[in-house]
C-alpha atoms as a PDB file:
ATOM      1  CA  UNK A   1     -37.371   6.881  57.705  1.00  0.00           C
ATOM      2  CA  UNK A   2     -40.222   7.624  55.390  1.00  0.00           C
ATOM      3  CA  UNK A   3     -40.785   4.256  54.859  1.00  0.00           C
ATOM      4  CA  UNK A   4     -40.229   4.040  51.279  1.00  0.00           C
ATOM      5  CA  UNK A   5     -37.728   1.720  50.040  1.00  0.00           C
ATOM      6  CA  UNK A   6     -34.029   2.780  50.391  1.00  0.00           C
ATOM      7  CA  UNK A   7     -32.178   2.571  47.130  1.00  0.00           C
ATOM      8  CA  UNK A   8     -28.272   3.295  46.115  1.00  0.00           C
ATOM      9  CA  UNK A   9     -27.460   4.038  42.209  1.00  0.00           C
ATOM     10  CA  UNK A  10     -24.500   2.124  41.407  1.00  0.00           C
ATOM     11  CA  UNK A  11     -22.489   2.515  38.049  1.00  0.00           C
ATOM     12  CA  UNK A  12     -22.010  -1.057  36.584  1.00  0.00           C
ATOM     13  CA  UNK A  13     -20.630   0.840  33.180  1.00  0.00           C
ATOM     14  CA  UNK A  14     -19.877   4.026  32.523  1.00  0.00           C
ATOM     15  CA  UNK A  15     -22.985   4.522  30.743  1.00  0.00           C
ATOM     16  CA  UNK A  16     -25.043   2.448  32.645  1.00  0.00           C
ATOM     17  CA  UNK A  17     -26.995   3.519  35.894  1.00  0.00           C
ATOM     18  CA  UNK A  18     -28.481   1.350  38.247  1.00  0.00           C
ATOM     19  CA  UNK A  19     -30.420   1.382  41.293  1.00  0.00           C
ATOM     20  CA  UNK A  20     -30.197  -1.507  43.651  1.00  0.00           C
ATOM     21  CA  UNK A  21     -31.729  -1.683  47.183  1.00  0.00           C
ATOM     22  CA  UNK A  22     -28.823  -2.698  49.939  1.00  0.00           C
ATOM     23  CA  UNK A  23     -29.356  -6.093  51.029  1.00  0.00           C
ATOM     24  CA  UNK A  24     -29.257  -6.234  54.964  1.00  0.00           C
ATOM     25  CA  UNK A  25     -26.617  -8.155  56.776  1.00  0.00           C
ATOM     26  CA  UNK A  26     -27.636 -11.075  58.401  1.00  0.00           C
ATOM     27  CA  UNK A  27     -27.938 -12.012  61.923  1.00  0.00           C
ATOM     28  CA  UNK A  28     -25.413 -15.003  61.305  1.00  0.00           C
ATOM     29  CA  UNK A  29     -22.640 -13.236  60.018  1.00  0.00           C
ATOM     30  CA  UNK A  30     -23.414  -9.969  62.436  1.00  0.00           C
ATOM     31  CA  UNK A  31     -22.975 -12.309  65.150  1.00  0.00           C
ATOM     32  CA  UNK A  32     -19.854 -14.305  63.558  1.00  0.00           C
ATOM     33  CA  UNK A  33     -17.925 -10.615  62.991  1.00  0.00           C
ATOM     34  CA  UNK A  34     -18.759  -9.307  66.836  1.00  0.00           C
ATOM     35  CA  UNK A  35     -16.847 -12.715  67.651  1.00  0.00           C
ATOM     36  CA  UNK A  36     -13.885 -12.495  65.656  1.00  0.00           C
ATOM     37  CA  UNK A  37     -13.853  -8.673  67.067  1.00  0.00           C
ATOM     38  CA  UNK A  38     -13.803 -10.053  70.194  1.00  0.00           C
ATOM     39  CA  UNK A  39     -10.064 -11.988  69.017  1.00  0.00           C
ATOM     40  CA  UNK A  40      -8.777  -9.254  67.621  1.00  0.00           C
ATOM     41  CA  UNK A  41      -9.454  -7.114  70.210  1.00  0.00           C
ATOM     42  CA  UNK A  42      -8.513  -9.367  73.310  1.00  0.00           C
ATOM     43  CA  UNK A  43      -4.984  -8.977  70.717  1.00  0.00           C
ATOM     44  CA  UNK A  44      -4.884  -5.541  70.408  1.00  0.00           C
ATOM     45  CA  UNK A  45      -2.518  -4.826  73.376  1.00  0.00           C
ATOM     46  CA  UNK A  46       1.403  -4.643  73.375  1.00  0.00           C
ATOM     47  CA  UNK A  47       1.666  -7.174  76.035  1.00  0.00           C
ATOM     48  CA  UNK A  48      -0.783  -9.567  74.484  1.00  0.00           C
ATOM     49  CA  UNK A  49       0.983  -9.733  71.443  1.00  0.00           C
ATOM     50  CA  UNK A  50       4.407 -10.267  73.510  1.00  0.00           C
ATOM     51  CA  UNK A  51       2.650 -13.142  75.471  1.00  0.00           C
ATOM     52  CA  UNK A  52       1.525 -14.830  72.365  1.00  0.00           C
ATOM     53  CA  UNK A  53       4.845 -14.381  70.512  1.00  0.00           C
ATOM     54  CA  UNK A  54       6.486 -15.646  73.773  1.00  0.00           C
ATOM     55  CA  UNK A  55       4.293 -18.535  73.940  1.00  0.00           C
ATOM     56  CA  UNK A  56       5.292 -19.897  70.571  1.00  0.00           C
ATOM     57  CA  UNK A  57       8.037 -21.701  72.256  1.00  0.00           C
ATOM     58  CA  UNK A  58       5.733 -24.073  74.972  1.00  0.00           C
ATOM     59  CA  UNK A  59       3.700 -23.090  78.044  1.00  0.00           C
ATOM     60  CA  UNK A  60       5.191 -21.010  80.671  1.00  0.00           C
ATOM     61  CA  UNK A  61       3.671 -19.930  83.809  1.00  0.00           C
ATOM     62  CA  UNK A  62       2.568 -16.490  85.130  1.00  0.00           C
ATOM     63  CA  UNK A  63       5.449 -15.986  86.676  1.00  0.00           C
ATOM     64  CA  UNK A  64       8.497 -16.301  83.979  1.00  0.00           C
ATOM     65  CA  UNK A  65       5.779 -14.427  81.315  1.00  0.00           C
ATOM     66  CA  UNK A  66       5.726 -11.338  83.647  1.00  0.00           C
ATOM     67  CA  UNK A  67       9.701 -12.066  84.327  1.00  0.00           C
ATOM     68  CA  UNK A  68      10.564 -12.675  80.319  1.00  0.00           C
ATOM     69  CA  UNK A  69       8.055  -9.588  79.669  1.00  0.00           C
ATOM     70  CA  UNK A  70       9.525  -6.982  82.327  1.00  0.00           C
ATOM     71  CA  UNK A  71       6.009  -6.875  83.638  1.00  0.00           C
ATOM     72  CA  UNK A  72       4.365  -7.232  87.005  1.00  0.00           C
ATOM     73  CA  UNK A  73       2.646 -10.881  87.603  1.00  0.00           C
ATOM     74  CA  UNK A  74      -1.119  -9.269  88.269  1.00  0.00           C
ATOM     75  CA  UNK A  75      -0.772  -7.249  85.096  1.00  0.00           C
ATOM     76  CA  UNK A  76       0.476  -9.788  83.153  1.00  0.00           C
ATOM     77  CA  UNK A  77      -2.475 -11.699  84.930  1.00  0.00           C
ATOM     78  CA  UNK A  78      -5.117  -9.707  83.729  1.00  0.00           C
ATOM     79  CA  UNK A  79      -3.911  -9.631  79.853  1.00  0.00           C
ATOM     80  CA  UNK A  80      -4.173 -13.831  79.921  1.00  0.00           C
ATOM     81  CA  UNK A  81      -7.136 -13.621  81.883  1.00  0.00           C
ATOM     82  CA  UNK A  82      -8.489 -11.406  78.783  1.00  0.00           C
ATOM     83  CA  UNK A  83      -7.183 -13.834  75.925  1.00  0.00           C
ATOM     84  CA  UNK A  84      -8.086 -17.158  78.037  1.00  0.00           C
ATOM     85  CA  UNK A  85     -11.870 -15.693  77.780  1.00  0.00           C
ATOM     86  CA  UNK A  86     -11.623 -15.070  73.815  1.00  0.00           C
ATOM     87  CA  UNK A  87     -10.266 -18.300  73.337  1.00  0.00           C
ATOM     88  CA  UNK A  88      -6.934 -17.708  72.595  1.00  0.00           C
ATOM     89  CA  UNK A  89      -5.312 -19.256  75.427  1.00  0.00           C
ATOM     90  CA  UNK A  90      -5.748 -22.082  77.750  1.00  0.00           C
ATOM     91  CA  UNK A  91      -4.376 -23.037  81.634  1.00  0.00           C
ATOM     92  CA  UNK A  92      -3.707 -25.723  83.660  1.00  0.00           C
ATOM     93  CA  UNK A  93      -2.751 -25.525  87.130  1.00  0.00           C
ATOM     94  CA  UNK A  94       0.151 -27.581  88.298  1.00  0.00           C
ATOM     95  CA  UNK A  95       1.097 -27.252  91.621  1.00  0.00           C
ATOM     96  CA  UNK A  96       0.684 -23.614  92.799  1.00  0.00           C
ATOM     97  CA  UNK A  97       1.732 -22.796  89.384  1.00  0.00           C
ATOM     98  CA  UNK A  98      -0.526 -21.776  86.626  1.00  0.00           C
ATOM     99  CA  UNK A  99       0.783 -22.594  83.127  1.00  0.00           C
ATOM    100  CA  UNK A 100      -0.755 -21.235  80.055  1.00  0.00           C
ATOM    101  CA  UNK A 101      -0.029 -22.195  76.083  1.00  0.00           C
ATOM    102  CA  UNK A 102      -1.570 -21.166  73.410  1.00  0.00           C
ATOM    103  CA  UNK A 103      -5.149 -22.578  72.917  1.00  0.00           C
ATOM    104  CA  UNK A 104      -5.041 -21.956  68.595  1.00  0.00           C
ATOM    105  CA  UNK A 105      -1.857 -21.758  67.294  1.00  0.00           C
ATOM    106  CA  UNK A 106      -2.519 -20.427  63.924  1.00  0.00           C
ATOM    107  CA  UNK A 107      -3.179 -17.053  65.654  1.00  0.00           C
ATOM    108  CA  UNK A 108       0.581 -16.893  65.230  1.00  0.00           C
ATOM    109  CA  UNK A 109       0.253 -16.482  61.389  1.00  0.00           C
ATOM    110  CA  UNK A 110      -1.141 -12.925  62.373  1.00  0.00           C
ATOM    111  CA  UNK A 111       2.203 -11.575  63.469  1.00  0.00           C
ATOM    112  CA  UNK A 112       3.165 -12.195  59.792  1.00  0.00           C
ATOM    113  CA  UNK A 113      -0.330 -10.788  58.146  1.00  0.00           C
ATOM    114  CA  UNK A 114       0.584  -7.635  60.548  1.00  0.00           C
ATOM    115  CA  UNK A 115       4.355  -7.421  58.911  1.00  0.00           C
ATOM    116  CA  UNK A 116       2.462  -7.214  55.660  1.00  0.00           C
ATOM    117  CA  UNK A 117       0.464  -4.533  56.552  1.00  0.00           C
ATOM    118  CA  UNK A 118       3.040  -2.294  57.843  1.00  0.00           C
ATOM    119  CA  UNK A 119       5.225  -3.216  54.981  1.00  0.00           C
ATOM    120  CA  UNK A 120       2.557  -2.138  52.356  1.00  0.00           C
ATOM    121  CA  UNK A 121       2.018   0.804  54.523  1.00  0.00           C
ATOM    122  CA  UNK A 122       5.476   1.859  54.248  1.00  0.00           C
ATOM    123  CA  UNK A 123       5.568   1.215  50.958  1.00  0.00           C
ATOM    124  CA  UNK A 124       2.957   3.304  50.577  1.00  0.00           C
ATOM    125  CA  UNK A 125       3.842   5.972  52.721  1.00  0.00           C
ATOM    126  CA  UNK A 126       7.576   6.115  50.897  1.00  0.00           C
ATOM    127  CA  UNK A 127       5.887   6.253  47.742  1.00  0.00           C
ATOM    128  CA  UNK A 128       4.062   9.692  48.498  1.00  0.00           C
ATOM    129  CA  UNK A 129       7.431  11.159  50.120  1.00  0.00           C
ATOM    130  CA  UNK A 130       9.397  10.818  47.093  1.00  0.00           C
ATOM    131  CA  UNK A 131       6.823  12.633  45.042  1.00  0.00           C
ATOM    132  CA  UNK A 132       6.940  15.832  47.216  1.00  0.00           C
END
């Protein structure tokens, strides 16, 4: 850096220039993004979105997840273990039996957000093919 102030010309009209110094982000929202990352990413595994979808219907334990899943019990395991530490799921032990539901609920609305997406995308994609 030269130490001079940083500055980005930005067309407001087409015959109007401007120059406007970026405004830094601040440490509030930094902080709230690297958390919501954290969701997302404790979501952005196959099984993990098969164990929420599965939980929609009630709390099930380790054992009929991994069962219901077609997935060993330690692996399945580990993937809760990663979304009970972002918050998405809690546990309760009853028994010998660990049971796990869904901690926030509206995190099933992304399943339809995602559909969007992927709709739009092959919308999208479509739209390009039948130009060629």
């Amino acid at each position: 850096m030269t130490g001079r102030a940083e500055y980005v010309t930005m067309c407001v009209f087409p015959h109007i220039l401007m120059e406007v110094r970026p405004v830094p982000m601040k440490e509030e929202k930094r902080r709230l993004y690297e958390l919501e990352a954290e969701v997302l990413k404790a979501l952005s595994h196959p099984l993990r979105l098969a164990v929420v979808d599965l939980l929609e219907g009630g709390e099930l334990c380790v054992c009929d997840i991994a069962e219901r899943l077609g997935a060993g019990r330690s692996n399945v395991s580990r993937h809760l273990g990663i979304m009970v530490n972002a918050g998405i799921l809690e546990h309760r032990k009853d028994g010998l039996r660990m049971l796990y539901r869904l901690r926030a609920p509206c995190v099933l609305r992304f399943f339809s957000c995602a559909a969007n997406v992927l709709r739009e995308r092959v919308e999208a994609d479509s739209a390009v093919l039948e130009e060629l």
